[in-house]
PDB file of N, CA and C in Angstrom:
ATOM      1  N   UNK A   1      54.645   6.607  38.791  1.00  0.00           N
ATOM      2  CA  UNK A   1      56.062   6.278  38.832  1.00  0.00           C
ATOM      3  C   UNK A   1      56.293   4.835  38.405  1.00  0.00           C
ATOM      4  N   UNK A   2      55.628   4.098  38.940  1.00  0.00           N
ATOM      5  CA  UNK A   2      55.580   2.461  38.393  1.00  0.00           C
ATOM      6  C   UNK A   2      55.466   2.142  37.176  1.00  0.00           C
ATOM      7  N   UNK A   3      54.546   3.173  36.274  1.00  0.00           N
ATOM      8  CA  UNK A   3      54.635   3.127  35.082  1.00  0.00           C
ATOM      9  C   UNK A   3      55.627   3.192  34.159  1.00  0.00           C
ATOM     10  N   UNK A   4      56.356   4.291  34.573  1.00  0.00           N
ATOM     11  CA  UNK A   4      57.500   4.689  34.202  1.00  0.00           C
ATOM     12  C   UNK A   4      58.826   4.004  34.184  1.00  0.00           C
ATOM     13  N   UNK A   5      58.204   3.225  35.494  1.00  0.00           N
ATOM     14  CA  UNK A   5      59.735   1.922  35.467  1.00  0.00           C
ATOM     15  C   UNK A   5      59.496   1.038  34.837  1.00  0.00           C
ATOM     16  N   UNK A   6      58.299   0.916  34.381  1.00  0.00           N
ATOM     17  CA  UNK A   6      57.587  -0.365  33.486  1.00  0.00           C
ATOM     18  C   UNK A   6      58.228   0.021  32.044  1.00  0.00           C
ATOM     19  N   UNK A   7      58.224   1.047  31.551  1.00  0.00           N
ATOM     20  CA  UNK A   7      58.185   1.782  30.287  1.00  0.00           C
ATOM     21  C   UNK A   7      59.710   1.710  29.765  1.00  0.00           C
ATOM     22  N   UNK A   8      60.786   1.849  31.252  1.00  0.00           N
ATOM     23  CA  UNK A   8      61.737   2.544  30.999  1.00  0.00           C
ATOM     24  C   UNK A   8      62.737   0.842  30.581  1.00  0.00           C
ATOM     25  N   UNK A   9      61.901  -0.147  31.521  1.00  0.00           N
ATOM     26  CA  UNK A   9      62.509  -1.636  31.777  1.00  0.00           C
ATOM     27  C   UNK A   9      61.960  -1.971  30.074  1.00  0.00           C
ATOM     28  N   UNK A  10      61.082  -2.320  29.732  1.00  0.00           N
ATOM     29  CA  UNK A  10      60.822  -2.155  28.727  1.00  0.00           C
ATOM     30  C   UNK A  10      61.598  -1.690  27.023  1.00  0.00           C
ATOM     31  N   UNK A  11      61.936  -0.478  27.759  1.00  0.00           N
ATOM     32  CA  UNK A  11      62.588   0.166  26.435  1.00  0.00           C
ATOM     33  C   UNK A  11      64.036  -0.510  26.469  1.00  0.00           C
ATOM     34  N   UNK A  12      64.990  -0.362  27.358  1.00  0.00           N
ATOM     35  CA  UNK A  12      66.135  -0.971  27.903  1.00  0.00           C
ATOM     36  C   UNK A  12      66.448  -2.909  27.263  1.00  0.00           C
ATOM     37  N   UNK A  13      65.079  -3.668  27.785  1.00  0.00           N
ATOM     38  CA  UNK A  13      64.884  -4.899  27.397  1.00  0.00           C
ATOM     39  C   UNK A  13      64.815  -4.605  25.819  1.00  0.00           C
ATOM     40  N   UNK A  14      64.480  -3.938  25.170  1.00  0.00           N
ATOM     41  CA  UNK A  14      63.921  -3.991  23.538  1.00  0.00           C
ATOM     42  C   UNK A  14      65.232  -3.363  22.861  1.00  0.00           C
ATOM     43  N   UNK A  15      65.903  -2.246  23.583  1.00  0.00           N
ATOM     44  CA  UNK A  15      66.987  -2.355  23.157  1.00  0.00           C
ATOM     45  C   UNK A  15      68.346  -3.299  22.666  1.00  0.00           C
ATOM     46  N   UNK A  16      68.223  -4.187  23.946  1.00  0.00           N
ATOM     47  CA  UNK A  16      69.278  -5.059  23.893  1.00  0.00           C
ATOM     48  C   UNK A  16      68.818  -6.655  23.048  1.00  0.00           C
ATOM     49  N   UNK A  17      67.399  -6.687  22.527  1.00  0.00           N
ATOM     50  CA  UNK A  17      67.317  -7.336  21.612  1.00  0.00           C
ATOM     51  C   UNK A  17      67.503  -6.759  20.324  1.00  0.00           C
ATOM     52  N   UNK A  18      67.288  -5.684  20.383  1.00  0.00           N
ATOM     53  CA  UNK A  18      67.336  -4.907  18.845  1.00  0.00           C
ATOM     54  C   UNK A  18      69.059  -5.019  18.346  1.00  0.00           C
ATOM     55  N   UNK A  19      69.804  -4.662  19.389  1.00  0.00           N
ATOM     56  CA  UNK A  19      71.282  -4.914  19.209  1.00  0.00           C
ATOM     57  C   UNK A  19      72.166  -6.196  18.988  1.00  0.00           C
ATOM     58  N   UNK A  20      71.349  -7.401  19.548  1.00  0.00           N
ATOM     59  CA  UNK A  20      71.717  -8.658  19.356  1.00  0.00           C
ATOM     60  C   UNK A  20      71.314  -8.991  18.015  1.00  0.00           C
ATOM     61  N   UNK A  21      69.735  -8.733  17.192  1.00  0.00           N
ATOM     62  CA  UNK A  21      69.585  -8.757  16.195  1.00  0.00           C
ATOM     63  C   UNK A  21      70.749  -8.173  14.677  1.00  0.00           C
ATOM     64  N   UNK A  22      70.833  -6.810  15.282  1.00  0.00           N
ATOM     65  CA  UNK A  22      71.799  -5.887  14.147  1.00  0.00           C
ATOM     66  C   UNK A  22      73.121  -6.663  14.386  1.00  0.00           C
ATOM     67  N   UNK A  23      73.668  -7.062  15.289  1.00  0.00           N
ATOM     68  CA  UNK A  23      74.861  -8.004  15.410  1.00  0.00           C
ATOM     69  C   UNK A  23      74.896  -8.655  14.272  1.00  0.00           C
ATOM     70  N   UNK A  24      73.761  -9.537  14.231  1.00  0.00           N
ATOM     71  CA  UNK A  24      73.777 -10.893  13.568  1.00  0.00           C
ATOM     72  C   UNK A  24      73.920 -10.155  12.282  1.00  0.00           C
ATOM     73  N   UNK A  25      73.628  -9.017  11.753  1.00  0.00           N
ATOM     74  CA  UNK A  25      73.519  -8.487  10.501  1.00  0.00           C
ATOM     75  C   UNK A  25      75.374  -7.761  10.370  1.00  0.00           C
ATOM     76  N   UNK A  26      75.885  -7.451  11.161  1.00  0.00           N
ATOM     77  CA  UNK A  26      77.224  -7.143  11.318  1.00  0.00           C
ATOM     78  C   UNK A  26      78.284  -7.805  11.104  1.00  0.00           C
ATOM     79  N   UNK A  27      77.861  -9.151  11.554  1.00  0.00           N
ATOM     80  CA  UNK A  27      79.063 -10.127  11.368  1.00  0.00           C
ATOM     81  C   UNK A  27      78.318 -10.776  10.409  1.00  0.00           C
ATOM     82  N   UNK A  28      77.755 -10.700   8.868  1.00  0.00           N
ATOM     83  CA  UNK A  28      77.243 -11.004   7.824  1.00  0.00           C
ATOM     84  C   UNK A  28      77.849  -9.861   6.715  1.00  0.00           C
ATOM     85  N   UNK A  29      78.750  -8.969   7.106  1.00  0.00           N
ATOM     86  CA  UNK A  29      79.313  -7.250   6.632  1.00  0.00           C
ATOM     87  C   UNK A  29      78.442  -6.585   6.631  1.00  0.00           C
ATOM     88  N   UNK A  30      77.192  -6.327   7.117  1.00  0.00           N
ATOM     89  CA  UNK A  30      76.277  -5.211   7.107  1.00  0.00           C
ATOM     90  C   UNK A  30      77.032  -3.950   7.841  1.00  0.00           C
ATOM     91  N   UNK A  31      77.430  -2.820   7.884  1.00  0.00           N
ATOM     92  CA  UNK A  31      77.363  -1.550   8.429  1.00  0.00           C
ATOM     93  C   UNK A  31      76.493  -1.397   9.544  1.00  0.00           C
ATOM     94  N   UNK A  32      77.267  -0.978  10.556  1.00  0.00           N
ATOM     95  CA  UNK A  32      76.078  -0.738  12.167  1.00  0.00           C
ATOM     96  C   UNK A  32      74.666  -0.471  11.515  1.00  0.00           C
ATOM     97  N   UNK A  33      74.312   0.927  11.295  1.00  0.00           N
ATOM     98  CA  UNK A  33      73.446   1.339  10.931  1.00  0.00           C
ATOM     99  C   UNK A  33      72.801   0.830   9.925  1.00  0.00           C
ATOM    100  N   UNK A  34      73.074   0.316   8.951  1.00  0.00           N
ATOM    101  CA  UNK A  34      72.705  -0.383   7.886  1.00  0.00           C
ATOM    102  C   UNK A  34      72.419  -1.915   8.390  1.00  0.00           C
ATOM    103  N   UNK A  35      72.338  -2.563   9.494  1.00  0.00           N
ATOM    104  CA  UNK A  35      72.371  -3.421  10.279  1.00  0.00           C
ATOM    105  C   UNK A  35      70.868  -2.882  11.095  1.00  0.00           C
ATOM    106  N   UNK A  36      70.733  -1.819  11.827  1.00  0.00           N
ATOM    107  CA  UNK A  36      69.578  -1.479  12.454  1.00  0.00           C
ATOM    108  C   UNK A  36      68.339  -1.156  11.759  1.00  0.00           C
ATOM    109  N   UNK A  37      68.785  -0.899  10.308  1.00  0.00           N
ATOM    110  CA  UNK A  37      67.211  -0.589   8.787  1.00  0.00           C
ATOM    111  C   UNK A  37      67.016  -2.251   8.777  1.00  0.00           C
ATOM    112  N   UNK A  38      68.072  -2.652   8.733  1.00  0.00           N
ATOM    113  CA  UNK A  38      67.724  -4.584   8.241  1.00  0.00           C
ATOM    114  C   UNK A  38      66.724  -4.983   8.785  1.00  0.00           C
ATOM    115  N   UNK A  39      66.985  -4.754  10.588  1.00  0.00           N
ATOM    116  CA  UNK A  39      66.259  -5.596  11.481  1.00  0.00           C
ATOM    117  C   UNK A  39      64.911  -4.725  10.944  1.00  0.00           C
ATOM    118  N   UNK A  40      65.058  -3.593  11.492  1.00  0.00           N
ATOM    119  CA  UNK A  40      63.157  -3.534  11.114  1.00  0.00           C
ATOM    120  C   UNK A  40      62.495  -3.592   9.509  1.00  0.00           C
ATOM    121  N   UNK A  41      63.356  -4.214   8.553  1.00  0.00           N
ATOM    122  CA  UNK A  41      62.535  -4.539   7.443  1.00  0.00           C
ATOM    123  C   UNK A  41      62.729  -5.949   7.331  1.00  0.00           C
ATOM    124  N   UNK A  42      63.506  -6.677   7.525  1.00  0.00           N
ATOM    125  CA  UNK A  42      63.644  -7.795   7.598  1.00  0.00           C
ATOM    126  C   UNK A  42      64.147  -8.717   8.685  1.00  0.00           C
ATOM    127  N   UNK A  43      63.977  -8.559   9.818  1.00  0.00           N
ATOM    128  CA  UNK A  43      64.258  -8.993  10.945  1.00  0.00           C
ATOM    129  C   UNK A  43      64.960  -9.477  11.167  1.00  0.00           C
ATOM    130  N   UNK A  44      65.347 -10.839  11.703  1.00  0.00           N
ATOM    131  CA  UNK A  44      66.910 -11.340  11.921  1.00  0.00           C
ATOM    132  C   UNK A  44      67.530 -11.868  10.536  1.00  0.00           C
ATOM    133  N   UNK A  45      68.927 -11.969  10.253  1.00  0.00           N
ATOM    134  CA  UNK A  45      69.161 -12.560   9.707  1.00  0.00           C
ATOM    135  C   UNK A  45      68.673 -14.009   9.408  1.00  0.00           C
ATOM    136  N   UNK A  46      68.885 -14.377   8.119  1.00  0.00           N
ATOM    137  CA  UNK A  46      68.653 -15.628   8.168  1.00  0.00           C
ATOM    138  C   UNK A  46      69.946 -16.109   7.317  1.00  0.00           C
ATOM    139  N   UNK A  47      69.715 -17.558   7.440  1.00  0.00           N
ATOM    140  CA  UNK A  47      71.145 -18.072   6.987  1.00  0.00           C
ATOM    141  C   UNK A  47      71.973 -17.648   5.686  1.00  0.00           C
ATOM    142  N   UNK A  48      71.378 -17.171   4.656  1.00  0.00           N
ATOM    143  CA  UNK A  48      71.037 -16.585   3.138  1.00  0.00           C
ATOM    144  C   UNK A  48      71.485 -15.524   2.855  1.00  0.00           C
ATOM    145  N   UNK A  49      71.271 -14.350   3.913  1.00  0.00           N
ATOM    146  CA  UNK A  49      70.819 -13.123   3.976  1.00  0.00           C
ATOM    147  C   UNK A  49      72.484 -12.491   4.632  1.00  0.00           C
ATOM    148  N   UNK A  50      72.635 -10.984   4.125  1.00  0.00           N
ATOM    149  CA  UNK A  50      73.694 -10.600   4.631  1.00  0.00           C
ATOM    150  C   UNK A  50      74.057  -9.366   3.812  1.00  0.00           C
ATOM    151  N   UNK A  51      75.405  -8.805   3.691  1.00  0.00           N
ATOM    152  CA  UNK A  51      75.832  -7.940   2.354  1.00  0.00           C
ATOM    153  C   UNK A  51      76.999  -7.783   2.289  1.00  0.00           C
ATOM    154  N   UNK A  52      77.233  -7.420   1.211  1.00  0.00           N
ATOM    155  CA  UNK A  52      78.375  -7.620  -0.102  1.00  0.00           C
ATOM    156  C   UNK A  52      78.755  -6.419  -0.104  1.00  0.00           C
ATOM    157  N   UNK A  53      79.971  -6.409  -0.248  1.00  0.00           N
ATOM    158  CA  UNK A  53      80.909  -5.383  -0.990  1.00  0.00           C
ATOM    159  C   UNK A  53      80.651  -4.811  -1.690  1.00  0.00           C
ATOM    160  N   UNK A  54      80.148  -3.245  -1.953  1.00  0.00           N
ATOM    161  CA  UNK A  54      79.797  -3.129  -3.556  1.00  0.00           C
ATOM    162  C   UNK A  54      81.126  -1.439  -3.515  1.00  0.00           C
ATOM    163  N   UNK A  55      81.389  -1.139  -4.326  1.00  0.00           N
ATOM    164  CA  UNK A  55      82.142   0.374  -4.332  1.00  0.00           C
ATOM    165  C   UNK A  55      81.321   1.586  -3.825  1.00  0.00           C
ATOM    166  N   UNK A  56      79.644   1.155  -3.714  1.00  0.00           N
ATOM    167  CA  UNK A  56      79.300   2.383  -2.613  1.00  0.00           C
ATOM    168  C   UNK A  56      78.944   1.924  -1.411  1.00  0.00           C
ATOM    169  N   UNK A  57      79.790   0.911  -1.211  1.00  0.00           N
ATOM    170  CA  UNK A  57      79.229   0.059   0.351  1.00  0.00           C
ATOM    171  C   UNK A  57      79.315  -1.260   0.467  1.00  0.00           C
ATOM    172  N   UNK A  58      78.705  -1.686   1.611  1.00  0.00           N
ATOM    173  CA  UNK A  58      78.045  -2.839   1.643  1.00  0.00           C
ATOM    174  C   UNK A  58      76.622  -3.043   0.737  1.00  0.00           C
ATOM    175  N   UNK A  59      75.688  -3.695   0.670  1.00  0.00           N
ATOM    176  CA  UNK A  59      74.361  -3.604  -0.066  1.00  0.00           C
ATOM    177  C   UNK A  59      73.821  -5.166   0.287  1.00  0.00           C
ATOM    178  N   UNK A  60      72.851  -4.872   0.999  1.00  0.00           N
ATOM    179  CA  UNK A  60      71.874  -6.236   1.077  1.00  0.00           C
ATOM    180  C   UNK A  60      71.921  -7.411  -0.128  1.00  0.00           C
ATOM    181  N   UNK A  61      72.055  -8.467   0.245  1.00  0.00           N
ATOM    182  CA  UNK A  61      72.105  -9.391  -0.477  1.00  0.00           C
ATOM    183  C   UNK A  61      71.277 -10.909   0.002  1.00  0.00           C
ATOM    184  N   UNK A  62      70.066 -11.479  -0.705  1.00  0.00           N
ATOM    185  CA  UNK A  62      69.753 -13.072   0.080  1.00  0.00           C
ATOM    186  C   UNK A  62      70.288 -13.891  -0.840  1.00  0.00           C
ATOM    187  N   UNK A  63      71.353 -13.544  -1.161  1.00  0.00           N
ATOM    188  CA  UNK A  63      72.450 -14.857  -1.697  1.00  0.00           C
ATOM    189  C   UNK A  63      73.828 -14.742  -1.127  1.00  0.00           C
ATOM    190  N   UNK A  64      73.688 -14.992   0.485  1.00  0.00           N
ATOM    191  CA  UNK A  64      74.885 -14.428   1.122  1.00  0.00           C
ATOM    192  C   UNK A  64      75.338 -16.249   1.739  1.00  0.00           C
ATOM    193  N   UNK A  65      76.313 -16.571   2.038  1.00  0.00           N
ATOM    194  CA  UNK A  65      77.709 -16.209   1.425  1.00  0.00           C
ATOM    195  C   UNK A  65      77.406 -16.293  -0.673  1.00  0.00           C
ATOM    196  N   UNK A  66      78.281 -14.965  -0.967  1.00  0.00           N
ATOM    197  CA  UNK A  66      77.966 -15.218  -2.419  1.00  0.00           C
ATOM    198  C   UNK A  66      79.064 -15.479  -3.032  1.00  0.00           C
TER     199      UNK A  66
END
């Protein structure tokens, strides 16, 4: 059972960094979801980094503000 609260505290804690991360990609115009692929290929934003307007979306960009 201890394990399980270990596992569950765990997942909960990793969540709410994973969401603070995709934030930072949100208020840069990333799309929620398109915000949660970012973080795990490119991790937090960085100052550069963000996306653009395109007519099928937003779309990753590291020349952000452009």
């Amino acid at each position: 059972m201890r394990v399980l609260a270990i596992v569950g505290a765990v997942a909960v804690i990793g969540g709410f960094v994973m969401n603070g991360f995709a934030q930072g990609w949100v208020d840069r115009g990333c799309e929620r979801g398109q915000a949660f692929a970012l973080v795990l290929t490119h991790g937090r934003a960085d100052s550069f980094q963000g996306c653009r307007e395109t007519s099928d979306g937003p779309e990753f960009t590291d020349s952000w503000p452009y």
